[in-house]
C-alpha atoms as a PDB file:
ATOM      1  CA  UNK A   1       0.000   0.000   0.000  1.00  0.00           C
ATOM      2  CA  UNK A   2       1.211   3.658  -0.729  1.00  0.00           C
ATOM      3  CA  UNK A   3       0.156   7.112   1.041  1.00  0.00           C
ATOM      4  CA  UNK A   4       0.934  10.077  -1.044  1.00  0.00           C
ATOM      5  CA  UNK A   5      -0.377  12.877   0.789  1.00  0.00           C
ATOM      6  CA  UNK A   6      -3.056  11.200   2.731  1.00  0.00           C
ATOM      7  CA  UNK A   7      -4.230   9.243  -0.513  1.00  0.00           C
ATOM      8  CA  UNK A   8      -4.023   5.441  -0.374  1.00  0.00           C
ATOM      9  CA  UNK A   9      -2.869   3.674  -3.431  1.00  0.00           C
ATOM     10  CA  UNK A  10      -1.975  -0.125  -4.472  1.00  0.00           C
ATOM     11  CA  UNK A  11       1.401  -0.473  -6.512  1.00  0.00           C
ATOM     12  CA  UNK A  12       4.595  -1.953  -7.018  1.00  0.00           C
ATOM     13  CA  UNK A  13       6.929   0.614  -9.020  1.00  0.00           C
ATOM     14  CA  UNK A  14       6.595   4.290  -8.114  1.00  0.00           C
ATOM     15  CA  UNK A  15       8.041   6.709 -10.155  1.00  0.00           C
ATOM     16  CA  UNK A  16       8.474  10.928  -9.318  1.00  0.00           C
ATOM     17  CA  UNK A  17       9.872  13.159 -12.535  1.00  0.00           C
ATOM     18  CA  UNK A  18       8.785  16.054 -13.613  1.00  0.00           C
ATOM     19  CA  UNK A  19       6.360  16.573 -10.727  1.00  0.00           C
ATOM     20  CA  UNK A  20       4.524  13.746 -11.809  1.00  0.00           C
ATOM     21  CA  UNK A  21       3.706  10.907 -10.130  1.00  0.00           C
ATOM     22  CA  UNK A  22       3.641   7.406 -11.566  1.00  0.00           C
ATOM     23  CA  UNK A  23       2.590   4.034  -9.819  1.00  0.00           C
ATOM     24  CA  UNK A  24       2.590   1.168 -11.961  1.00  0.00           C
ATOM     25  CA  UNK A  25       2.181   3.332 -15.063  1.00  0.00           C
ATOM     26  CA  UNK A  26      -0.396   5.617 -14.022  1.00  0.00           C
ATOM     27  CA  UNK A  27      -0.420   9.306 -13.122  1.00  0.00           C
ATOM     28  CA  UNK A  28      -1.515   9.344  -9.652  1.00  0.00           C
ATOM     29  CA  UNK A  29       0.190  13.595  -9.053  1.00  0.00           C
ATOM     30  CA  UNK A  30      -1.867  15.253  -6.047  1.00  0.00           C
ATOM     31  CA  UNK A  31      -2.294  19.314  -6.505  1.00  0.00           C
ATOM     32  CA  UNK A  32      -0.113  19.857  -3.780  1.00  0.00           C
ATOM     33  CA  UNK A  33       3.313  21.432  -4.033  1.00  0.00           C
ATOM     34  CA  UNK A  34       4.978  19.139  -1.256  1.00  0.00           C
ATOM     35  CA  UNK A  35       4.780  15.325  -1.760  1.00  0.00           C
ATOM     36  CA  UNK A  36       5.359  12.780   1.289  1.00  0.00           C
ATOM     37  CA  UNK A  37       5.497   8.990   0.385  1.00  0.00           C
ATOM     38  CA  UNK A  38       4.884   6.403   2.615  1.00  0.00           C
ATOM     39  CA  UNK A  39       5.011   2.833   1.168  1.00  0.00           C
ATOM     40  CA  UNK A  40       3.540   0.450   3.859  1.00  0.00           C
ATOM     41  CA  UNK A  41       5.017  -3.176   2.493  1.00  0.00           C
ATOM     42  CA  UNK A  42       7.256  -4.069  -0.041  1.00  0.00           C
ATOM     43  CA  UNK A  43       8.063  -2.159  -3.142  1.00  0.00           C
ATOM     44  CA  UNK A  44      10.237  -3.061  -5.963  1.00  0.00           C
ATOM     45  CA  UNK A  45      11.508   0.127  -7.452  1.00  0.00           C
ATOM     46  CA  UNK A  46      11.283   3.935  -6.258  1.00  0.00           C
ATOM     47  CA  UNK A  47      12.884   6.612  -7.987  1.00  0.00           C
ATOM     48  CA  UNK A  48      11.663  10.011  -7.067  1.00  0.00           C
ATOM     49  CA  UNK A  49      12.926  13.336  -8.497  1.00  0.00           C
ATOM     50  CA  UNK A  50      12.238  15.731  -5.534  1.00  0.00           C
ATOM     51  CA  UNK A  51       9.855  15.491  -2.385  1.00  0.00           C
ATOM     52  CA  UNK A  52      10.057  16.119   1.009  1.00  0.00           C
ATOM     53  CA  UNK A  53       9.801  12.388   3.035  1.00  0.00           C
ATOM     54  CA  UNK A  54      10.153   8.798   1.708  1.00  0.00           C
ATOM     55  CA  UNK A  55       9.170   5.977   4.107  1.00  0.00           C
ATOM     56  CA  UNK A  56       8.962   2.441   3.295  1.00  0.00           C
ATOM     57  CA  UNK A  57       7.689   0.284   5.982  1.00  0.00           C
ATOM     58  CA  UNK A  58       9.118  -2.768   4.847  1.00  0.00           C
ATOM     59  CA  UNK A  59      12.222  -3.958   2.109  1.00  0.00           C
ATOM     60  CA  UNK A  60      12.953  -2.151  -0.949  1.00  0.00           C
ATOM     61  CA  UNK A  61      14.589  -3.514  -4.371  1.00  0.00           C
ATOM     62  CA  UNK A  62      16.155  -0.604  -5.105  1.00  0.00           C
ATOM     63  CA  UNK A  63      15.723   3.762  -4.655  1.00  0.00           C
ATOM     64  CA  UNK A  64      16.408   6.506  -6.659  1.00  0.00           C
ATOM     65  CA  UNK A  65      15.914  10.532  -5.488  1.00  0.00           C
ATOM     66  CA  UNK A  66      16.862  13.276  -6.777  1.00  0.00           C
ATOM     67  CA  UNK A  67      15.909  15.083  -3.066  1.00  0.00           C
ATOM     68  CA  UNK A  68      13.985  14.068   0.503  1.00  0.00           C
ATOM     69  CA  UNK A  69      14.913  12.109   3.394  1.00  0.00           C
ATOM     70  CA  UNK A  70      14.642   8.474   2.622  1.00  0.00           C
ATOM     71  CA  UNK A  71      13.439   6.184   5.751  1.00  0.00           C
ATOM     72  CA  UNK A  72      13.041   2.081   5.350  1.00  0.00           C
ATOM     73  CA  UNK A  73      12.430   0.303   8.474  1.00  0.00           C
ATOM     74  CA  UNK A  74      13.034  -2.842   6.572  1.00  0.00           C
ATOM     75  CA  UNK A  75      15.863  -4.198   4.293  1.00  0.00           C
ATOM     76  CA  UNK A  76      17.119  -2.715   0.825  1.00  0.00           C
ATOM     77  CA  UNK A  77      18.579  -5.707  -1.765  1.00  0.00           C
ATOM     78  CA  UNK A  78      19.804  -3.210  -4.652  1.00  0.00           C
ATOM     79  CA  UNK A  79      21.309   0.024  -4.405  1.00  0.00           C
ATOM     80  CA  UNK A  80      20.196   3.242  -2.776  1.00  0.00           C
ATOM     81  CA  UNK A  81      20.998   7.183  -4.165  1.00  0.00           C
ATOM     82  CA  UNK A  82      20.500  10.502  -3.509  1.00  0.00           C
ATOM     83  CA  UNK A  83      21.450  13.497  -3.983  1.00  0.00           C
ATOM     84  CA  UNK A  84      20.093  15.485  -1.451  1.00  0.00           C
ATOM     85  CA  UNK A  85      18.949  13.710   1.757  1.00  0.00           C
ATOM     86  CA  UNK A  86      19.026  11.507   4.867  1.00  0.00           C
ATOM     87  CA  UNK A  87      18.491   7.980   4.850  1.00  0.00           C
ATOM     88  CA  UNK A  88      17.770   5.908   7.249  1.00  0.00           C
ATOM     89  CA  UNK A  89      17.743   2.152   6.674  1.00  0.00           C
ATOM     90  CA  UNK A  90      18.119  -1.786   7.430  1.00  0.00           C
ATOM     91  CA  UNK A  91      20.498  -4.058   5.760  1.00  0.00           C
ATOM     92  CA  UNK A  92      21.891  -2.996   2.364  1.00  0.00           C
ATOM     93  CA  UNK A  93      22.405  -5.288  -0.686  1.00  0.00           C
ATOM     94  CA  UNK A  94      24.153  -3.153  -2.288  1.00  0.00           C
ATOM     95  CA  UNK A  95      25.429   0.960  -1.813  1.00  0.00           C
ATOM     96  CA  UNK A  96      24.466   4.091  -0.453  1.00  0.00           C
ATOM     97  CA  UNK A  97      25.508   6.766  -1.846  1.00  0.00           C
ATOM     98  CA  UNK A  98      24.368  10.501  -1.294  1.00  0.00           C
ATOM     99  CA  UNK A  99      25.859  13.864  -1.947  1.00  0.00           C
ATOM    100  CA  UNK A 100      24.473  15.566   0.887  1.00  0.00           C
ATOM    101  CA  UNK A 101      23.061  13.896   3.848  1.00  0.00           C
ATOM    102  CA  UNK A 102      23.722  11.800   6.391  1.00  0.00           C
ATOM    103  CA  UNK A 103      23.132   7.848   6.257  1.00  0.00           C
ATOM    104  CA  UNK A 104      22.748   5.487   9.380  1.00  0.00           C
ATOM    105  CA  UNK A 105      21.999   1.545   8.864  1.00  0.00           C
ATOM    106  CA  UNK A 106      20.774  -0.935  11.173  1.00  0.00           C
END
């Protein structure tokens, strides 16, 4: 399950450019100007272009942001990048890498 803004959604691949926003191929992009997502479960694939908090409450294939904090309580098997952020995580498959930010693993 996925909470963007308040709004419950069912996917597996969430994608942010642009401003848009793209679960499993469709444009799901509230009117707000700040975006908070909050994946409760697994999720394959995130790659976000900016927002302000990402939260997966479970394990993670593999993220992508351009900036936000990223948070997973859970495990991530691939990779995780960003820019511009925190993040906050289990066990890593494979790296973390971020420009700014701090990062703290489990």
């Amino acid at each position: 399950m996925i909470n963007i803004n308040g709004k419950t959604i069912f996917g597996k691949s969430i994608s942010i450019n642009n401003n848009k926003i793209i679960i499993d191929g469709k444009d799901v992009t509230p009117d707000s100007k700040e975006i908070s997502i909050k994946v409760e479960g697994n999720i394959e694939k995130l790659s976000v272009d900016a927002c302000n908090q990402v939260t997966v409450t479970g394990d993670v294939g593999k993220i992508n942001t351009m900036s936000g904090d990223v948070d997973v309580t859970g495990n991530v098997t691939g990779n995780i990048e960003t820019m511009s952020g925190d993040v906050n995580c289990g066990n890593v498959g494979g790296k973390i890498k971020t420009m700014t930010g701090d990062i703290r693993t489990k």
